[in-house]
Protein backbone atom coordinates (compact mmCIF):
# COMPACT_ATOMS: atom_id res chain seq x y z
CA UNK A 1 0.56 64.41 -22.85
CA UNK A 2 -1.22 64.24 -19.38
CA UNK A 3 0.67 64.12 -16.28
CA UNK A 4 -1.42 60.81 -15.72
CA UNK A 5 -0.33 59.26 -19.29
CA UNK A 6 3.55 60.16 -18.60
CA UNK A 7 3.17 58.42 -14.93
CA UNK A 8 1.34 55.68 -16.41
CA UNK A 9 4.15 55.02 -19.33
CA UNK A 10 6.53 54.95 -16.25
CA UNK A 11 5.13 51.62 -14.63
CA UNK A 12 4.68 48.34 -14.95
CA UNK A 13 1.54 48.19 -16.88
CA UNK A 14 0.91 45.10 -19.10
CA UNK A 15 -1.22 41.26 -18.70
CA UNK A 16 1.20 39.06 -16.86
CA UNK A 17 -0.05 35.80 -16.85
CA UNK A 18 1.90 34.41 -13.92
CA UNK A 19 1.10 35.62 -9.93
CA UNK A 20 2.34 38.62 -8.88
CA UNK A 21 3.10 36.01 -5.70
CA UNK A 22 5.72 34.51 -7.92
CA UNK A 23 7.42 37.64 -8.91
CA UNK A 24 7.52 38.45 -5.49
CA UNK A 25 8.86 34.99 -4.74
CA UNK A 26 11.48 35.01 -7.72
CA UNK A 27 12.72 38.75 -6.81
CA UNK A 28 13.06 37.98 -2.87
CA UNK A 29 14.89 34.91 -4.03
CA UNK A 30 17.37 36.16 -6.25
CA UNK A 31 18.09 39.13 -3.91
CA UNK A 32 18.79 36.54 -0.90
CA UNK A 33 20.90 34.57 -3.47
CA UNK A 34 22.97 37.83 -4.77
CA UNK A 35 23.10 38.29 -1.02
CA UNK A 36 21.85 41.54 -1.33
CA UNK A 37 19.75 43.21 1.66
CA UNK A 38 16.45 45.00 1.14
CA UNK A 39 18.21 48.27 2.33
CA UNK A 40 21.14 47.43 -0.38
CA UNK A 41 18.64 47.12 -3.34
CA UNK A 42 16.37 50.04 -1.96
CA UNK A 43 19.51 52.31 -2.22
CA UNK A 44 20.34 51.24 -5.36
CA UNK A 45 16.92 52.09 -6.62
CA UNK A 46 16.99 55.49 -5.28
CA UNK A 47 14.08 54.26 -2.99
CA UNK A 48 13.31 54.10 0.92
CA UNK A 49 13.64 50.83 2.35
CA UNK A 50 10.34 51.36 3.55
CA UNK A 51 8.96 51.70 0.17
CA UNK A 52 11.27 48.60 -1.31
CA UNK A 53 9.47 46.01 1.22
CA UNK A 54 6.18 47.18 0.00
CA UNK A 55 7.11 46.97 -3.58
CA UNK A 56 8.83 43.45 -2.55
CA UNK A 57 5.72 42.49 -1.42
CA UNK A 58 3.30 43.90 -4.17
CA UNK A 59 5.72 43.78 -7.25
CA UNK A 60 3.01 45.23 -9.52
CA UNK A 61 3.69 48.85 -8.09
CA UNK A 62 7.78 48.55 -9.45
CA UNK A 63 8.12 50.86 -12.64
CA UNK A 64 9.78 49.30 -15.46
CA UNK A 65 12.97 51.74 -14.94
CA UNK A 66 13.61 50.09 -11.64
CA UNK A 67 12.76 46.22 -12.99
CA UNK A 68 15.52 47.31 -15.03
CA UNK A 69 18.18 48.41 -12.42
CA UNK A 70 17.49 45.48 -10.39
CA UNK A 71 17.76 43.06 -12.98
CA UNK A 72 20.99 44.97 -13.58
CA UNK A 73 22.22 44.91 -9.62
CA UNK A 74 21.46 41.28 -9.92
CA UNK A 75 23.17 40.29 -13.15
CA UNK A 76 19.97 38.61 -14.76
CA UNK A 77 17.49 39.29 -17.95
CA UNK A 78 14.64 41.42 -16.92
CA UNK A 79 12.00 38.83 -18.11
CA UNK A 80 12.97 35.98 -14.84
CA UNK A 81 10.80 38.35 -13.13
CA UNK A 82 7.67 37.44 -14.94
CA UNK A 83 8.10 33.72 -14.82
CA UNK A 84 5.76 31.56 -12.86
CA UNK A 85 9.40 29.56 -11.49
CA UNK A 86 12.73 29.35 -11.38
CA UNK A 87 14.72 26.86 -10.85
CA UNK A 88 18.56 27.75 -9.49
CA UNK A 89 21.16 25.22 -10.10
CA UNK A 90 24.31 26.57 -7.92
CA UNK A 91 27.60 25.88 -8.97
CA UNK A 92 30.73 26.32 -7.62
C-alpha cells in the first residue's frame, strides 16, 4: 500500500451530508459544555493547541482516530458529530 492510501485510510474521508459549519458548531459546543478547554482536548489528542483550533474550525481535517478519542473525552457516540443539530436538554 502507498504511503498516500495508508494516510488517506487515516482521515475523515466519506459524503457527509450536513455542514462541516455544524460539526464545528456541535464539537465547540459540547467541548464548552464538558467544560473542556481547547488546550485540554488538544492534549488529549496528542495535538498542538495550535493545530486543535484549526481542526475546530475546519473539522474535515480530524482523522477518524481522533473523532474517536474526543467522542471518548466527551462521553458521547461518535456519530453527534455528523448531525446537522443538537439539541441539549441539561439536567440536574
Amino acid at each position: 500500500m502507498s504511503d498516500y492510501n495508508k494516510n488517506m485510510e487515516s482521515r475523515f474521508i466519506g459524503d457527509y451530508n450536513g455542514r462541516w459549519g455544524d460539526m464545528s458548531n456541535i464539537i465547540k459546543g459540547i467541548r464548552n459544555l464538558k467544560g473542556y478547554t481547547q488546550e485540554e482536548v488538544a492534549k488529549a489528542l496528542g495535538i498542538t493547541i495550535r493545530t486543535y483550533w484549526k481542526k475546530e474550525g475546519n473539522p474535515g481535517n480530524f482523522t477518524v482516530a481522533e473523532l474517536t478519542k474526543m467522542a471518548g473525552l466527551f462521553g458521547v457516540e461518535e456519530e453527534i458529530f455528523f448531525k446537522e443539530k443538537v439539541t441539549v436538554i441539561a439536567t440536574e
